[in-house]
PDB file of N, CA and C in Angstrom:
ATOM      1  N   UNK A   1      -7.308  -0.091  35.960  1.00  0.00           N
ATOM      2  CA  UNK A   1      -6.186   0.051  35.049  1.00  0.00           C
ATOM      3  C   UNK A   1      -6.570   1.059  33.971  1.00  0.00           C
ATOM      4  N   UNK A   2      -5.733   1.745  33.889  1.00  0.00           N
ATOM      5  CA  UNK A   2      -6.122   3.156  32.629  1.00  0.00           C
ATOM      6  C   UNK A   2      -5.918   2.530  31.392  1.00  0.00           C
ATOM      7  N   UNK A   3      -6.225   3.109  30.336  1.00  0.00           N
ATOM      8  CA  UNK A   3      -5.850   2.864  28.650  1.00  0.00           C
ATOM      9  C   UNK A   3      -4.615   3.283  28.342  1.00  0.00           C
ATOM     10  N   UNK A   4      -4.065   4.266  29.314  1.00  0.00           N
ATOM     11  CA  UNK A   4      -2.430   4.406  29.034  1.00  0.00           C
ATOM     12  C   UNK A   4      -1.711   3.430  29.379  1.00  0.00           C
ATOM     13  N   UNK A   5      -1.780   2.755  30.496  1.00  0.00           N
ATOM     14  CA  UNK A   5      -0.594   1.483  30.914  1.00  0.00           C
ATOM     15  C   UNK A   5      -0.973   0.613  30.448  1.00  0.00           C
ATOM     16  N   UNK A   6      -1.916   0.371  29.491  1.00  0.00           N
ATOM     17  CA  UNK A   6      -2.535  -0.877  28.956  1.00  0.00           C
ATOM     18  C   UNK A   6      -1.233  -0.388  27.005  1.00  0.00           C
ATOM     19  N   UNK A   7      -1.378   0.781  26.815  1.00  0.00           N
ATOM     20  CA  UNK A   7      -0.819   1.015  25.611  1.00  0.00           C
ATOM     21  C   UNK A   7       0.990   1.149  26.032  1.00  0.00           C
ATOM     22  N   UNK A   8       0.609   1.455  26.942  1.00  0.00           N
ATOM     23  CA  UNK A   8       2.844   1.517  27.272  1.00  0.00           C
ATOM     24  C   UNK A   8       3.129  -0.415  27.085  1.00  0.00           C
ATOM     25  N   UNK A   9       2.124  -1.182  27.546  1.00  0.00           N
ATOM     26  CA  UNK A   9       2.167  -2.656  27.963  1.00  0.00           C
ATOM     27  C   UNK A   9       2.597  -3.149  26.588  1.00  0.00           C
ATOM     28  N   UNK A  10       1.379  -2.600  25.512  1.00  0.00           N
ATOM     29  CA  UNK A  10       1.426  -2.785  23.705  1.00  0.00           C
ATOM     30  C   UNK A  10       2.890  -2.547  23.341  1.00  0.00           C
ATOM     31  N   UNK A  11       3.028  -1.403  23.563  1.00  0.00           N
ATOM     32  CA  UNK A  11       4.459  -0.741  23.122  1.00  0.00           C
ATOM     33  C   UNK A  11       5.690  -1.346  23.371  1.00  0.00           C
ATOM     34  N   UNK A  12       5.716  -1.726  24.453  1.00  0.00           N
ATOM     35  CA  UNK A  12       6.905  -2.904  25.096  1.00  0.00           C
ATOM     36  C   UNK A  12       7.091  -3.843  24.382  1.00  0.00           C
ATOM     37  N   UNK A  13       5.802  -4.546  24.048  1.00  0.00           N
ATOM     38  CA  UNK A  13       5.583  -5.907  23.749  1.00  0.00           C
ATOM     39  C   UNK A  13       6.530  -5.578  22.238  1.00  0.00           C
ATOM     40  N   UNK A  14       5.811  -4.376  21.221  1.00  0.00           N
ATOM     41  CA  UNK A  14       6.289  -4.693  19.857  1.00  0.00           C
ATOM     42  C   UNK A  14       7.566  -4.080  20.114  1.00  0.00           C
ATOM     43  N   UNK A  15       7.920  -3.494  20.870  1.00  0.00           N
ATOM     44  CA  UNK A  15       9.375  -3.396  21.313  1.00  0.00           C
ATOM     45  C   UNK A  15      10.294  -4.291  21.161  1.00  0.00           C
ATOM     46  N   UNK A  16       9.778  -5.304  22.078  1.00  0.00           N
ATOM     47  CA  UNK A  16      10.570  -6.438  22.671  1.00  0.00           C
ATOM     48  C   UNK A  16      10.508  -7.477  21.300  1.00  0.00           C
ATOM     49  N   UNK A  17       9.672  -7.070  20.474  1.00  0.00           N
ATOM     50  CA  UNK A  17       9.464  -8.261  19.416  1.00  0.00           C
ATOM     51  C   UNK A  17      10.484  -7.867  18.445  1.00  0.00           C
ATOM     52  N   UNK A  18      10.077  -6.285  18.012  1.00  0.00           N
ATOM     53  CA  UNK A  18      11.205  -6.261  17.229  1.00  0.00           C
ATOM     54  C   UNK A  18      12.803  -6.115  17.512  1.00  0.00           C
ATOM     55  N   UNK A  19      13.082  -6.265  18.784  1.00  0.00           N
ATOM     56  CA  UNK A  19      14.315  -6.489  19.135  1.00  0.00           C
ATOM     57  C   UNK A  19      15.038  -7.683  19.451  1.00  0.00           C
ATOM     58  N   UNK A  20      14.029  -8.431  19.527  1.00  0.00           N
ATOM     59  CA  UNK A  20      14.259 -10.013  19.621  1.00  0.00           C
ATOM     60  C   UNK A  20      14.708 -10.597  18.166  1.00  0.00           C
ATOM     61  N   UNK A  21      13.973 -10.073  17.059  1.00  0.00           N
ATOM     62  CA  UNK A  21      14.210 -10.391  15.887  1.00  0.00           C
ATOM     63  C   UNK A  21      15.442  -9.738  15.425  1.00  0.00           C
ATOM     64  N   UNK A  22      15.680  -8.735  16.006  1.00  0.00           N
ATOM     65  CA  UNK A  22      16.651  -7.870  15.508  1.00  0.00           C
ATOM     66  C   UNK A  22      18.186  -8.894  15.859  1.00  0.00           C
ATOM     67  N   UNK A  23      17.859  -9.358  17.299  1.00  0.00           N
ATOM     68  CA  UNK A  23      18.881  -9.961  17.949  1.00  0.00           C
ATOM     69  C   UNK A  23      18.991 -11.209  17.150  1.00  0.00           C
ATOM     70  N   UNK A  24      18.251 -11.822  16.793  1.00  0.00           N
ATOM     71  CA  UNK A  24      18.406 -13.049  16.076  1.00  0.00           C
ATOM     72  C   UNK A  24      18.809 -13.236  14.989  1.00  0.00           C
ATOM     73  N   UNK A  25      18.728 -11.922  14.257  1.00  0.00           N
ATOM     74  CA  UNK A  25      19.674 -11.940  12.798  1.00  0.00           C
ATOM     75  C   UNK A  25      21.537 -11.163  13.396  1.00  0.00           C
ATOM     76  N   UNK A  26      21.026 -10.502  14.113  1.00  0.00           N
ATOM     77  CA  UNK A  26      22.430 -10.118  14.540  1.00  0.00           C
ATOM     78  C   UNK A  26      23.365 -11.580  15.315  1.00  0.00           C
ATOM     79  N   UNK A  27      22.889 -12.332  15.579  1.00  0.00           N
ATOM     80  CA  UNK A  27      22.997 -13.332  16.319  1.00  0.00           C
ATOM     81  C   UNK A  27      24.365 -14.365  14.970  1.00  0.00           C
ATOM     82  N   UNK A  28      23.244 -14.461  13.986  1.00  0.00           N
ATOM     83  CA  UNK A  28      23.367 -15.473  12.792  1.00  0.00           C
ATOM     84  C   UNK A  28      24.187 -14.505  11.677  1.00  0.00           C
ATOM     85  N   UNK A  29      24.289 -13.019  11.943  1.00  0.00           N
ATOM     86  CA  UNK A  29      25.751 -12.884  11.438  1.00  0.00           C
ATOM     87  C   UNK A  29      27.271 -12.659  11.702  1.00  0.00           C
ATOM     88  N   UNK A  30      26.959 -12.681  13.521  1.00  0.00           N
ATOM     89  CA  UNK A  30      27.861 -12.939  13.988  1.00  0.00           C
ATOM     90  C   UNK A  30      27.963 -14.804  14.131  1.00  0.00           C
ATOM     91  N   UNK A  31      27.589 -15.521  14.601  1.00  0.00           N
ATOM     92  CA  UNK A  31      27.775 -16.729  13.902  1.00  0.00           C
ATOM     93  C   UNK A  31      28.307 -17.183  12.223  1.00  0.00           C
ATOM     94  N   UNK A  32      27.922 -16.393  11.591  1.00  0.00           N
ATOM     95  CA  UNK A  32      28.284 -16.749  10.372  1.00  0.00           C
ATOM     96  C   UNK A  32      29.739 -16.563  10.297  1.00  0.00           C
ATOM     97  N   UNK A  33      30.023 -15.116  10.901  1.00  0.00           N
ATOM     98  CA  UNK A  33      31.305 -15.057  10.702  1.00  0.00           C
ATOM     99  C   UNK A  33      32.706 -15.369  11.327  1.00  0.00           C
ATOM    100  N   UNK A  34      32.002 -16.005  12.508  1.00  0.00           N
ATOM    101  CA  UNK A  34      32.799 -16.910  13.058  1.00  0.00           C
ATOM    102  C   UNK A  34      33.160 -18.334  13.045  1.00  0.00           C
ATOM    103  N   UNK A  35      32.252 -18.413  11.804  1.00  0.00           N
ATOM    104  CA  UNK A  35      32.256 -19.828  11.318  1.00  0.00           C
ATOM    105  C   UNK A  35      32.052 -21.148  11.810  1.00  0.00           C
ATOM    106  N   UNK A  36      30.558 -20.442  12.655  1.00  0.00           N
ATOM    107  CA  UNK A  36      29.805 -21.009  13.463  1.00  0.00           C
ATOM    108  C   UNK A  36      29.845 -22.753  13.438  1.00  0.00           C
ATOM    109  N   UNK A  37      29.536 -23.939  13.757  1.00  0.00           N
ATOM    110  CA  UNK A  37      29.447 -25.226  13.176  1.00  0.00           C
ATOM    111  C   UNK A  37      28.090 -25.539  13.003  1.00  0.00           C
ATOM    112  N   UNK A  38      27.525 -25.271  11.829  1.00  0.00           N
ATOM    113  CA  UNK A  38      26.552 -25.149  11.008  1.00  0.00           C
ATOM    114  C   UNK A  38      25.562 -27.015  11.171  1.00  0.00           C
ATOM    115  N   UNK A  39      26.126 -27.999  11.611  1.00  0.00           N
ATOM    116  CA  UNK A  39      25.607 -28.959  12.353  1.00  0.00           C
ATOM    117  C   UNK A  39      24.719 -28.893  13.850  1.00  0.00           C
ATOM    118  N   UNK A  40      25.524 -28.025  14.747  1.00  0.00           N
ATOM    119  CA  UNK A  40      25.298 -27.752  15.958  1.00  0.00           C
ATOM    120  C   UNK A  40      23.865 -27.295  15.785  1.00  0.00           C
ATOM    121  N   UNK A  41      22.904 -27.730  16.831  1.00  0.00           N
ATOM    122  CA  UNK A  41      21.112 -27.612  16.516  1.00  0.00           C
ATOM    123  C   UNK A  41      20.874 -25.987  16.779  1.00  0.00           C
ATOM    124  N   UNK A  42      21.759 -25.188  17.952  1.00  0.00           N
ATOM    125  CA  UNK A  42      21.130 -23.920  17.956  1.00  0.00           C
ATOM    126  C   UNK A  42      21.816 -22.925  17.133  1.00  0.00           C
ATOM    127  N   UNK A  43      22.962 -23.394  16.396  1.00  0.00           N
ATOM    128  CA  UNK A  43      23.465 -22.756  14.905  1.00  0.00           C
ATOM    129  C   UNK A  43      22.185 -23.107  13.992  1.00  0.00           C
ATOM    130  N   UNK A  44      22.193 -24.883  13.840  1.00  0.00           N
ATOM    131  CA  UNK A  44      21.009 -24.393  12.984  1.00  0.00           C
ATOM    132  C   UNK A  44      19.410 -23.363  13.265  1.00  0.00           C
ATOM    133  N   UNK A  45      19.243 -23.164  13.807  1.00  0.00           N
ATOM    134  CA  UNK A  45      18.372 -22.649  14.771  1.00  0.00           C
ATOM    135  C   UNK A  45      18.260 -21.483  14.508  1.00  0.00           C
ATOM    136  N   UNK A  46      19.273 -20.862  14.936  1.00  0.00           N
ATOM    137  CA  UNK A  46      19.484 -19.537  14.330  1.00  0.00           C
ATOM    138  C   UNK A  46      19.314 -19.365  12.860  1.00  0.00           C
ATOM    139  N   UNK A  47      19.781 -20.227  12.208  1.00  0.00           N
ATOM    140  CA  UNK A  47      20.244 -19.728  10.924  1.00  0.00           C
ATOM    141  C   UNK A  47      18.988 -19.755   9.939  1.00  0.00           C
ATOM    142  N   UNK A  48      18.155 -20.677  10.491  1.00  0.00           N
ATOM    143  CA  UNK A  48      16.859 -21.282   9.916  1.00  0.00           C
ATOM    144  C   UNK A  48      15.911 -19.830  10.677  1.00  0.00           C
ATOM    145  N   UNK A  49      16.030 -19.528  11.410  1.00  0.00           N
ATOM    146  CA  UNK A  49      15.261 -18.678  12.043  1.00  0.00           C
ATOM    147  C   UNK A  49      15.300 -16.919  11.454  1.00  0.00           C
ATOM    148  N   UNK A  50      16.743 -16.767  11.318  1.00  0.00           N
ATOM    149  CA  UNK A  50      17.309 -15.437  10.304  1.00  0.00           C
ATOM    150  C   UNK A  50      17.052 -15.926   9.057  1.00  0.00           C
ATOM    151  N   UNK A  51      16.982 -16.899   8.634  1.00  0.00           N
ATOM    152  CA  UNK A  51      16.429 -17.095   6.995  1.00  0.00           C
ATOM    153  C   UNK A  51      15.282 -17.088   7.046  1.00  0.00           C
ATOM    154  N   UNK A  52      14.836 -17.356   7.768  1.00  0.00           N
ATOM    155  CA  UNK A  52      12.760 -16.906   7.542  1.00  0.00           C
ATOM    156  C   UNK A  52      12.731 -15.206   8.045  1.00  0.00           C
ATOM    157  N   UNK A  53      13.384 -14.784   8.985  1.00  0.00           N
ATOM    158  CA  UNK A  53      13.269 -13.559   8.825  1.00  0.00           C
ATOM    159  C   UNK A  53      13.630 -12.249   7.949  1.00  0.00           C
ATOM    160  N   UNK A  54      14.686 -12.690   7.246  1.00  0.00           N
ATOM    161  CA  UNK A  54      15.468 -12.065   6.039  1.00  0.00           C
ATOM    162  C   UNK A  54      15.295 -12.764   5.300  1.00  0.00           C
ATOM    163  N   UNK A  55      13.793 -13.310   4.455  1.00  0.00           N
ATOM    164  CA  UNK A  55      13.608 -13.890   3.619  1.00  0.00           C
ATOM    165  C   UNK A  55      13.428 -12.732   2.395  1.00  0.00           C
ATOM    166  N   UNK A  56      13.230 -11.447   2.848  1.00  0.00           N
ATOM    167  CA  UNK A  56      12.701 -10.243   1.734  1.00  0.00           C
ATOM    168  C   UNK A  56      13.881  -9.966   1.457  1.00  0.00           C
ATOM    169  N   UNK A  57      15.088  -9.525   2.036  1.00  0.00           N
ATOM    170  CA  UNK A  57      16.056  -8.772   1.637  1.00  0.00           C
ATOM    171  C   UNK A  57      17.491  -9.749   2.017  1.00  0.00           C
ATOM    172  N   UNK A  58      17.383 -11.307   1.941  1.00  0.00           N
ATOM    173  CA  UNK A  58      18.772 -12.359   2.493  1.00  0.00           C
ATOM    174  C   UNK A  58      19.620 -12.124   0.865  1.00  0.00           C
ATOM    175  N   UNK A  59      18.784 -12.168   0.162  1.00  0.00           N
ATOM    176  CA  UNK A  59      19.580 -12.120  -1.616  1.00  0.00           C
ATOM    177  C   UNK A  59      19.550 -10.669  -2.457  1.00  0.00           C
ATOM    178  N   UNK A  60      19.254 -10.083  -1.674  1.00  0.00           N
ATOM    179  CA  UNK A  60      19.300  -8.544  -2.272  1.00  0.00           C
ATOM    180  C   UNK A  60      20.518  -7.511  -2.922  1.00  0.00           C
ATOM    181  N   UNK A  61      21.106  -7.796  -2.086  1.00  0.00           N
ATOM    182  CA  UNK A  61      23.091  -7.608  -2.382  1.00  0.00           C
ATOM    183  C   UNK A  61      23.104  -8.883  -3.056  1.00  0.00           C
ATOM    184  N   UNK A  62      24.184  -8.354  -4.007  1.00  0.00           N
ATOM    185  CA  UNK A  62      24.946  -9.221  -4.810  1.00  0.00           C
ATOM    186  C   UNK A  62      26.571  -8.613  -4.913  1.00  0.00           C
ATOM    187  N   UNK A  63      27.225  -8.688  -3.397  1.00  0.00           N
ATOM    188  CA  UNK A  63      28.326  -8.361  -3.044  1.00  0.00           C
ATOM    189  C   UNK A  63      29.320  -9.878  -3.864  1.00  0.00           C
ATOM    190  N   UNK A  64      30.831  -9.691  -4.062  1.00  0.00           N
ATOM    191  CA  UNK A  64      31.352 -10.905  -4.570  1.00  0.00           C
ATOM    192  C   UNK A  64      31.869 -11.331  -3.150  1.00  0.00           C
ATOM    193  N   UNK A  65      31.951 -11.123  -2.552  1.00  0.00           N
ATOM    194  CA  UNK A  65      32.327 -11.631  -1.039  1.00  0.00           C
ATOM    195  C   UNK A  65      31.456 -12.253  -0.114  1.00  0.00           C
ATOM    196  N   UNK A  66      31.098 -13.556   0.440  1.00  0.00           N
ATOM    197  CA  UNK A  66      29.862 -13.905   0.790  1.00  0.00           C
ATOM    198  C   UNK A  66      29.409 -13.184   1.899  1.00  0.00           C
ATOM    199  N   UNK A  67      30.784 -12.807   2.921  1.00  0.00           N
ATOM    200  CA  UNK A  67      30.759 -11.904   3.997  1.00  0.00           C
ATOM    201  C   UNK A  67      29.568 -10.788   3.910  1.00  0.00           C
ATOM    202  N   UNK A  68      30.119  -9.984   3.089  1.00  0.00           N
ATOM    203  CA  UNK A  68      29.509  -8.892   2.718  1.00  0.00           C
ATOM    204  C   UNK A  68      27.731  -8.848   2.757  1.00  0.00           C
ATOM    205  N   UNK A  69      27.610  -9.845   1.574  1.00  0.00           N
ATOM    206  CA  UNK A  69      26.326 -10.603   1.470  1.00  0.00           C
ATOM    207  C   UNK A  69      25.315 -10.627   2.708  1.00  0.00           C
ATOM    208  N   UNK A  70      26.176 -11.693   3.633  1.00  0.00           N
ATOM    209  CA  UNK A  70      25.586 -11.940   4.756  1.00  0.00           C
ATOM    210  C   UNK A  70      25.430 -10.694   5.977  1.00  0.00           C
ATOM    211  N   UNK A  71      26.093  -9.811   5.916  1.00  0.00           N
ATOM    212  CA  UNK A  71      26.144  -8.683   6.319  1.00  0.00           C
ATOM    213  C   UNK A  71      25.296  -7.804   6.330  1.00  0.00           C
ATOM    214  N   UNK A  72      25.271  -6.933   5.021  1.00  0.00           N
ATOM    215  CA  UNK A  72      24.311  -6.111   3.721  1.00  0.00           C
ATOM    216  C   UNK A  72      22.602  -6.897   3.923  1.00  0.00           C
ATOM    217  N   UNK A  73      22.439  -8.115   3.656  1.00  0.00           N
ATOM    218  CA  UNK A  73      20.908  -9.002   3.568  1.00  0.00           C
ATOM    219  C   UNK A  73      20.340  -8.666   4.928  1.00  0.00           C
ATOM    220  N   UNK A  74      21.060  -9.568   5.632  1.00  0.00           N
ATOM    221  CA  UNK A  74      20.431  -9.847   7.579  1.00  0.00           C
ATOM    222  C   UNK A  74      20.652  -8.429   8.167  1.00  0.00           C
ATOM    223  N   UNK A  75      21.921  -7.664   7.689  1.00  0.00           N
ATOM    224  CA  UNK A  75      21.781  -6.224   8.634  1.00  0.00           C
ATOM    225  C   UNK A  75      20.810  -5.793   8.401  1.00  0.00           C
ATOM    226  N   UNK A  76      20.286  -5.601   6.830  1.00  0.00           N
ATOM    227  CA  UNK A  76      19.456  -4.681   6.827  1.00  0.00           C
ATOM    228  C   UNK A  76      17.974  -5.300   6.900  1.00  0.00           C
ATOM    229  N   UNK A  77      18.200  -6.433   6.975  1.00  0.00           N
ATOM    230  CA  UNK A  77      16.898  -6.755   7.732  1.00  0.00           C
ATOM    231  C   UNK A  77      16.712  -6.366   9.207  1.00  0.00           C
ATOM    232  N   UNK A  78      17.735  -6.680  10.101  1.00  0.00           N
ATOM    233  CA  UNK A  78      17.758  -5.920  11.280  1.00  0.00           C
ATOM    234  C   UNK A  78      17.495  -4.763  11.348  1.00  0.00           C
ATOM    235  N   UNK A  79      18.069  -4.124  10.991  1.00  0.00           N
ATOM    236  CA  UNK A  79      17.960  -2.253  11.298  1.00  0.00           C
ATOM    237  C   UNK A  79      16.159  -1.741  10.617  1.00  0.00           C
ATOM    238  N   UNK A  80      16.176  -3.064   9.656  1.00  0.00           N
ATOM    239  CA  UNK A  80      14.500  -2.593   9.555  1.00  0.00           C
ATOM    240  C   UNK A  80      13.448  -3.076  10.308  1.00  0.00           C
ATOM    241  N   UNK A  81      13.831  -3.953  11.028  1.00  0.00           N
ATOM    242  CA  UNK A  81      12.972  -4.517  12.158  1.00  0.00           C
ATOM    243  C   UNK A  81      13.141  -3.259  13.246  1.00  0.00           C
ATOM    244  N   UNK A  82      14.287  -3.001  13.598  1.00  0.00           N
ATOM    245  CA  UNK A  82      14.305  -2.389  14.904  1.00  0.00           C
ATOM    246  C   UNK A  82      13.366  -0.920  14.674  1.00  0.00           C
ATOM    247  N   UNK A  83      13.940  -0.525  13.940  1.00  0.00           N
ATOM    248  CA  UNK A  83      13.696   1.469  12.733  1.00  0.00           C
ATOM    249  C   UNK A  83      12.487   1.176  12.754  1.00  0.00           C
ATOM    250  N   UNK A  84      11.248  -0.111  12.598  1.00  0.00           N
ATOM    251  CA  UNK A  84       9.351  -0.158  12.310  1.00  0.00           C
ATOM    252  C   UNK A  84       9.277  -0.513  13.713  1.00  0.00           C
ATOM    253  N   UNK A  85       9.976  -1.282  13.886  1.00  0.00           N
ATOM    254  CA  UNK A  85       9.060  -2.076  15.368  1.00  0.00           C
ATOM    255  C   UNK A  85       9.093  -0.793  16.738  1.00  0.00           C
ATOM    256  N   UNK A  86       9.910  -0.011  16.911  1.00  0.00           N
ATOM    257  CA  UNK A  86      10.310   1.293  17.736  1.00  0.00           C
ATOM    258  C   UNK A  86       9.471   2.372  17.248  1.00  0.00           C
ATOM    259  N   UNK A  87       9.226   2.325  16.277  1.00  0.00           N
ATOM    260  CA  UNK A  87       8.460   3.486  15.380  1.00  0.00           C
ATOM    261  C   UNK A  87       6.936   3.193  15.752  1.00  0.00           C
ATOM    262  N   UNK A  88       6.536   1.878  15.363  1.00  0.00           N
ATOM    263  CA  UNK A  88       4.960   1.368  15.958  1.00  0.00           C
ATOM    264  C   UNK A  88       4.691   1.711  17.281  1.00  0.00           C
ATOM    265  N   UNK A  89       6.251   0.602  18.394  1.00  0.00           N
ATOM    266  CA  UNK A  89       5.891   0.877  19.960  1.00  0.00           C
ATOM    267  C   UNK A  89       5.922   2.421  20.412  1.00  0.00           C
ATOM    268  N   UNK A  90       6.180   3.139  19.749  1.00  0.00           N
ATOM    269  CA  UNK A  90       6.477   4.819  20.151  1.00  0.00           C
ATOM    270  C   UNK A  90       5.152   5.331  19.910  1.00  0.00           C
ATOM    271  N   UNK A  91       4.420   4.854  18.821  1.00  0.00           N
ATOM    272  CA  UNK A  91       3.130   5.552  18.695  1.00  0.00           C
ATOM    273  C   UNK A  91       1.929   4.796  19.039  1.00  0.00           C
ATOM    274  N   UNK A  92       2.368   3.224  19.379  1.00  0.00           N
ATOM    275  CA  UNK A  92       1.251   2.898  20.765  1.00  0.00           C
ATOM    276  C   UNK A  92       1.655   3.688  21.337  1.00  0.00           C
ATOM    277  N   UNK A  93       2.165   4.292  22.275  1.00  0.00           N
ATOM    278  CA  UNK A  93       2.760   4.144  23.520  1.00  0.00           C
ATOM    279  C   UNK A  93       2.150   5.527  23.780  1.00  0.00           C
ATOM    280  N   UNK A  94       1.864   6.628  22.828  1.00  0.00           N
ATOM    281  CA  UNK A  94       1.645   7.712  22.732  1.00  0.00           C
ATOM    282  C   UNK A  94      -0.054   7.663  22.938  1.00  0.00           C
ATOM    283  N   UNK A  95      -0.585   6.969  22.243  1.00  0.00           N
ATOM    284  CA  UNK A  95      -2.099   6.875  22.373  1.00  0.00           C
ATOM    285  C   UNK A  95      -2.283   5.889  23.501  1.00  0.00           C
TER     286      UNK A  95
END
């Protein structure tokens, strides 16, 4: 096995990680805004799961609309998961 398919293997992986996370806040704001039933175990699930992941930026906006809020916090926690985690697997992937 070469050191290249061993680093494409790396690259996937933080690929797949940060898109998994990505999916999981995208997940919990489309739930949110469908007004998910916040009892249900894999609502909570989600929601507990996007709040530990958008724990840096869930209160950052201070939109008056909660929508917005929830939008603005978890998107841009998403788009910063995906924008580092693609950026890392691109430069494993290169070495």
């Amino acid at each position: 096995m070469s050191r290249y398919s061993s680093g494409n293997r790396a690259g996937a992986v933080v690929a797949i990680v940060a898109d998994t996370m990505a999916l999981i806040l995208g997940l919990w704001i489309v739930m949110y805004l469908l007004d998910a039933n916040r009892a249900n175990d894999l609502v909570q699930f989600v929601h507990n799961a996007a709040n530990w992941l958008a724990g840096w930026s869930r209160d950052l906006f201070t939109f008056d609309k909660a929508w917005a809020r929830v939008i603005a916090g978890y998107g841009l926690a998403a788009v910063v998961y995906l924008f580092i985690g693609h950026a890392v697997a691109g430069r494993i992937q290169r070495h």
